[in-house]
Protein backbone atom coordinates (compact mmCIF):
# COMPACT_ATOMS: atom_id res chain seq x y z
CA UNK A 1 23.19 12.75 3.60
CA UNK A 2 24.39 9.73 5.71
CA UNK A 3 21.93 7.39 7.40
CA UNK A 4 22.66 6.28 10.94
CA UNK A 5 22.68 2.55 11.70
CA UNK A 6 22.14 1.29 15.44
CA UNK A 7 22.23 -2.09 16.27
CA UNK A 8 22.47 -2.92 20.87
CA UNK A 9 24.38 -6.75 20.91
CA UNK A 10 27.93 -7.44 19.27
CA UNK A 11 25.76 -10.22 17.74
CA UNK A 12 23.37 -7.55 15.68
CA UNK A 13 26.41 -5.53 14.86
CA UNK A 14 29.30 -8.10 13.11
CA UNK A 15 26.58 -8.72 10.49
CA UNK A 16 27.06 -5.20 9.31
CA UNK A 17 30.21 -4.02 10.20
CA UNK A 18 32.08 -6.91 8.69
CA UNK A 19 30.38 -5.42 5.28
CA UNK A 20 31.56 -1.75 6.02
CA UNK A 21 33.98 0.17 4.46
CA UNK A 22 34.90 2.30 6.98
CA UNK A 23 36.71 5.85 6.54
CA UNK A 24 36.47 7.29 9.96
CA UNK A 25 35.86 6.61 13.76
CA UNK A 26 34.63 8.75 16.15
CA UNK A 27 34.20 7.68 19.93
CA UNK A 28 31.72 10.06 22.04
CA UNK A 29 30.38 9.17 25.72
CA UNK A 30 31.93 5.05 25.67
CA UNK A 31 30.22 4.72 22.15
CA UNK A 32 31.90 3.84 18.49
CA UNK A 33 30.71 5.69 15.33
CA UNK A 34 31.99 4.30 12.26
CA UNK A 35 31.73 6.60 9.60
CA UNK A 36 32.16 5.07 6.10
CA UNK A 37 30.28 3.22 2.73
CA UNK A 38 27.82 0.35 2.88
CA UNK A 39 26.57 -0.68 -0.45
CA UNK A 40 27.72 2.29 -1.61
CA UNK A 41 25.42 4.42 0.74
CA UNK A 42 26.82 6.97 3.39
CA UNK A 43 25.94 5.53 6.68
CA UNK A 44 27.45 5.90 10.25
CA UNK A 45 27.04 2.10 12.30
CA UNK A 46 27.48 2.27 16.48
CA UNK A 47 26.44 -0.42 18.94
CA UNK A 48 24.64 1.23 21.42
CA UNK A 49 24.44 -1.54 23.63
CA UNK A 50 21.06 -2.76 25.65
CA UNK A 51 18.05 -0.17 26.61
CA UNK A 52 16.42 2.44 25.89
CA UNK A 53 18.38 4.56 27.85
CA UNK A 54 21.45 3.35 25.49
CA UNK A 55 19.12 4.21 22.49
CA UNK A 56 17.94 7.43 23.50
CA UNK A 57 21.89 8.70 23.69
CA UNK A 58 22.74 6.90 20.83
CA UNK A 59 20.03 8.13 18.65
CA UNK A 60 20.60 11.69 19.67
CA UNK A 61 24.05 11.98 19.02
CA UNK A 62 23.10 10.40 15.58
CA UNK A 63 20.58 13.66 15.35
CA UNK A 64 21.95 16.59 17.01
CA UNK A 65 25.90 15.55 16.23
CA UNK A 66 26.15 13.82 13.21
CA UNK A 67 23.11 15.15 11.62
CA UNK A 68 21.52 11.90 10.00
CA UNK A 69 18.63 12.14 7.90
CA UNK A 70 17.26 8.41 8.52
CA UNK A 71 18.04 6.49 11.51
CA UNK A 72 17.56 2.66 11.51
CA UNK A 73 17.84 -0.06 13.88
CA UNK A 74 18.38 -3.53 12.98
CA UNK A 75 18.02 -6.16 15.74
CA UNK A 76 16.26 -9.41 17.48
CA UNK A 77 13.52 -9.27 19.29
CA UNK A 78 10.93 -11.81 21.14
CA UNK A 79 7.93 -12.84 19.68
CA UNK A 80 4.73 -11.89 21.46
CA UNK A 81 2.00 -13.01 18.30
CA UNK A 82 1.07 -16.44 18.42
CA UNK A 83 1.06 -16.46 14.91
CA UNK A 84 4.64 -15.71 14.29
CA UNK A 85 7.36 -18.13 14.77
CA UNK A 86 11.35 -18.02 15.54
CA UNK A 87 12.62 -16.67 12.31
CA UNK A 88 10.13 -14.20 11.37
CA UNK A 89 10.73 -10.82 10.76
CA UNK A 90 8.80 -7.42 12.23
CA UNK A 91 9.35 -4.09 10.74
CA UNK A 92 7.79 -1.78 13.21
CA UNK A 93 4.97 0.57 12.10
CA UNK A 94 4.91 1.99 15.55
CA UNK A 95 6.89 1.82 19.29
CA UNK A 96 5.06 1.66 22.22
CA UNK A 97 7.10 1.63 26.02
CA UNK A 98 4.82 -0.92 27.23
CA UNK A 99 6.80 -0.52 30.48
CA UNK A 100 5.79 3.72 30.89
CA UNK A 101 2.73 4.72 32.61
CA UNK A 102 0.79 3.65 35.90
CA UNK A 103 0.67 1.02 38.29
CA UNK A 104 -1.95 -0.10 39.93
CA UNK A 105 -3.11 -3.05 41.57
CA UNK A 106 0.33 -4.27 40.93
CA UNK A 107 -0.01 -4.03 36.95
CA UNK A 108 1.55 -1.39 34.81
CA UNK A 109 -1.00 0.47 33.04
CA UNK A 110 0.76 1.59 29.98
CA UNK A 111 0.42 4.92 28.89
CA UNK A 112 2.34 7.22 26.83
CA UNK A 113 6.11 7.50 27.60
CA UNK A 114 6.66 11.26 29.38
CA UNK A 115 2.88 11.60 30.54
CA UNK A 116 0.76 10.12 33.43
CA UNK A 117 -3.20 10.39 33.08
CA UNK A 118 -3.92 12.61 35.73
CA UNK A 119 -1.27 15.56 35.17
CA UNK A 120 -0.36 15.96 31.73
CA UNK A 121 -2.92 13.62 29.65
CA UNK A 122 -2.69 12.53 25.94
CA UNK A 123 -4.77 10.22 23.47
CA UNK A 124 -0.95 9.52 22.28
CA UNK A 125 0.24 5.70 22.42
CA UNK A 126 3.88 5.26 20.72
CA UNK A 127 5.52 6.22 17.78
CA UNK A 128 4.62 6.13 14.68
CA UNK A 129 6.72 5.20 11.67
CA UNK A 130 6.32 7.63 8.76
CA UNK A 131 3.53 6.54 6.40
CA UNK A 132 5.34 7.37 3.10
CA UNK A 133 8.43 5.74 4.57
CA UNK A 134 6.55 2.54 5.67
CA UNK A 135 5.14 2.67 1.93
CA UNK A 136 8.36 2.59 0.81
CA UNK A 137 9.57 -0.42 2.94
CA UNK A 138 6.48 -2.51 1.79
CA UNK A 139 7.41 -1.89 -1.73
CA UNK A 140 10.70 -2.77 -1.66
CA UNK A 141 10.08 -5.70 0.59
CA UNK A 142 7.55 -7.29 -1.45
CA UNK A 143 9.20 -9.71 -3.50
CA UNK A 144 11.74 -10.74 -0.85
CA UNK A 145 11.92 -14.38 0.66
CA UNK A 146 13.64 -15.75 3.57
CA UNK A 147 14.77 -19.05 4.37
CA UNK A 148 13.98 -21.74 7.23
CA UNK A 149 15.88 -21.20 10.06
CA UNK A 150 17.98 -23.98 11.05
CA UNK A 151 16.71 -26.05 13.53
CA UNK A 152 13.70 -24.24 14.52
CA UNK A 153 11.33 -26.99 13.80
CA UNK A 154 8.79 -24.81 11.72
CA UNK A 155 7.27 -26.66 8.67
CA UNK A 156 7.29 -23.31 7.02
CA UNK A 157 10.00 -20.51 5.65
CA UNK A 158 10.16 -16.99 7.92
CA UNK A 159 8.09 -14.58 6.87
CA UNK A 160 7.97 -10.54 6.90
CA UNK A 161 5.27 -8.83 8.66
CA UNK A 162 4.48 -5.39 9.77
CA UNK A 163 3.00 -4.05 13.31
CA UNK A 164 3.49 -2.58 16.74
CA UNK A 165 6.85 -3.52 18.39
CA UNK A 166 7.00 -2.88 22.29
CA UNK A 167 9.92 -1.86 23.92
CA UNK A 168 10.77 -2.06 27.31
CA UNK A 169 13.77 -2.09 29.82
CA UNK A 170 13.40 -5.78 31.01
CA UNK A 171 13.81 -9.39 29.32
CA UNK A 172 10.40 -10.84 28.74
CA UNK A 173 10.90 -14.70 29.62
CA UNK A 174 7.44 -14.86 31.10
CA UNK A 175 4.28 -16.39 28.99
CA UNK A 176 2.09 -14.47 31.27
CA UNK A 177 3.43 -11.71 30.26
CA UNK A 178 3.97 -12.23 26.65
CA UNK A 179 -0.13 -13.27 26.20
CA UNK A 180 -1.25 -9.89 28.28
CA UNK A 181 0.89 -7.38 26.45
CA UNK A 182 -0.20 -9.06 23.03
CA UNK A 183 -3.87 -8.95 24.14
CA UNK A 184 -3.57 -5.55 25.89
CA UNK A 185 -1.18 -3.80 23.05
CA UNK A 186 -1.15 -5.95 20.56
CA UNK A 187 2.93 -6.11 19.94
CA UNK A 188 3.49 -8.55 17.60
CA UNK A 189 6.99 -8.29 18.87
CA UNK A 190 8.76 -7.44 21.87
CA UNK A 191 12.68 -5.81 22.24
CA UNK A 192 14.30 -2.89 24.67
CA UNK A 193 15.21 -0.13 22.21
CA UNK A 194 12.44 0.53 19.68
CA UNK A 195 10.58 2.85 21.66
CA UNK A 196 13.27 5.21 22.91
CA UNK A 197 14.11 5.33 19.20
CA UNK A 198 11.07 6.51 18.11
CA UNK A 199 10.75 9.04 20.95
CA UNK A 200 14.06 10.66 20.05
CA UNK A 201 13.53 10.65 16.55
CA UNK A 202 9.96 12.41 16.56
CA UNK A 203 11.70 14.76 19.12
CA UNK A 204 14.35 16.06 16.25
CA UNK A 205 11.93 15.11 13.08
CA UNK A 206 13.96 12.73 12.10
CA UNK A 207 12.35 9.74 10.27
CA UNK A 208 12.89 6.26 11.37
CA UNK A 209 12.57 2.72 11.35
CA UNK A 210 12.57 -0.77 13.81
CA UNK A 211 13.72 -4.12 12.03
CA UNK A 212 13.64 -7.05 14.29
CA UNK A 213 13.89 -10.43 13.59
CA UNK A 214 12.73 -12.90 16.34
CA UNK A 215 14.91 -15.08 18.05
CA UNK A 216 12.81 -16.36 20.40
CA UNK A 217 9.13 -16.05 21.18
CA UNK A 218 9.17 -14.47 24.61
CA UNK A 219 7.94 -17.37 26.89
CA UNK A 220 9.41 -19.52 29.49
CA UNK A 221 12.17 -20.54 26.99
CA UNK A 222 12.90 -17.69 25.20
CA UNK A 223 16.49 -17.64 27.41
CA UNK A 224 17.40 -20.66 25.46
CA UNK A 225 15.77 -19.89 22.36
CA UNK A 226 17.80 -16.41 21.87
CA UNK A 227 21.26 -18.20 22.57
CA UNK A 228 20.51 -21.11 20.07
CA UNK A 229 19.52 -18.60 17.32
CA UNK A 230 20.62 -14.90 17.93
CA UNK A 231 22.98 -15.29 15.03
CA UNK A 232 21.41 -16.48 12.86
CA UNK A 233 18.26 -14.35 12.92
CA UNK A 234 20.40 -11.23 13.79
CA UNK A 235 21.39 -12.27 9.97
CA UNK A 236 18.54 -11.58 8.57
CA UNK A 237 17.64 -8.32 9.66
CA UNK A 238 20.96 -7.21 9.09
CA UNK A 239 20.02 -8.44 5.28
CA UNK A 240 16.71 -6.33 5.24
CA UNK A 241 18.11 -3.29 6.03
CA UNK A 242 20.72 -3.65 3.66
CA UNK A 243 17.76 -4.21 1.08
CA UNK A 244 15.71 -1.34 2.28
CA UNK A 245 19.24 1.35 1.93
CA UNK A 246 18.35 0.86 -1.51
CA UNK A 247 14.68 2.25 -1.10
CA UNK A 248 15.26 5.11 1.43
């Protein structure tokens, strides 16, 4: 059965499509579905640009339409850990919409996306990843070693980790920010997509998966840091899933 392949900037996507062999294209509400063979696996690859509005269509249509039985995004996303560094890679064992829930006293009080405390409660946060699936990706990810990313000044190679990824519809280029939500949620990692993904996903029972490798770390430069190395990085996830369509 094919496996669906998102990926929201022209920068994420080249890395994969320029390894496609494509049979088919579909277009469906402004989007491109290539159909067709990557490393000799059945997969279907669509930019679905920026959001998780974007995602949620995009994932459905991967669902309902196309029937995938795996959907998996490969991407960049900020860093919101201290301990991680430009480079690294995070492969999501749960979503959370940081930006869903309450405000009050001018903070957002995050809660579960599709809920609000008082009307329709949950002890729900996020999305989880499927445990056996996650088992999977650990095994096959084990031995794998990345390189130093050029000129990010780190006296040490990137590195693989595993751990909440936020989403939410805004650029984080605040360190304010970026220290609360890692205190408050503990996101090692920080994109716009992730958590619509997950939300669709559970919706149809359709397992799933986040890979984002950082490009910047979320602070007050992270603007810069994300044009000086969203290529680069964007390589490297692209180069983990592509490892993991083996496993899956």
């Amino acid at each position: 059965m094919t496996i669906g392949l998102i990926c929201a900037i022209p920068q994420e996507l080249a890395h994969l499509r320029q390894a496609l062999v494509a049979h088919d294209v579909t277009e469906v509400a402004g989007l491109r579905f290539d159909h067709g063979r990557l490393d000799g696996h059945d997969v279907i690859l669509v930019g679905a640009g920026i959001g998780k509005v974007n995602t949620a269509l995009t994932a459905t249509l991967l669902c309902d339409r196309f029937g995938c039985r795996l959907i998996m995004f490969s991407g960049v996303a900020g860093g919101l850990d201290p301990a991680l560094q430009i480079g690294d890679v995070v492969v999501a064992d749960r979503t959370i919409q940081h930006d869903a829930g309450v405000i009050e006293n001018g903070t957002v009080q995050t809660y579960q996306a599709g809920h609000v405390p008082f009307f329709n409660p949950t002890d729900r946060l996020g999305y989880p990843v499927d445990p056996a699936l996650l088992a999977k990706v650990k095994a096959a990810l084990q031995d794998v070693r990345l390189g130093h990313v050029t000129a990010a000044g780190s006296g040490r190679a990137a590195e693989i980790g595993y751990g909440t990824i936020l989403s939410g519809d805004q650029y984080l280029h605040c360190e304010a920010t970026r220290e609360r939500l890692f205190r408050e949620l503990g996101g090692r990692a920080i994109e716009m997509e992730g958590g619509a993904l997950g939300q669709v996903c559970e919706a149809f029972g359709t397992p799933w998966l986040d890979i984002r490798a950082l490009s910047d770390l979320a602070g007050t430069d992270s603007r810069f840091d994300f044009a000086r190395f969203v290529d680069e990085v964007a390589a490297s996830s692209a180069a983990i899933l592509r490892r993991l369509l083996q496993a899956v």
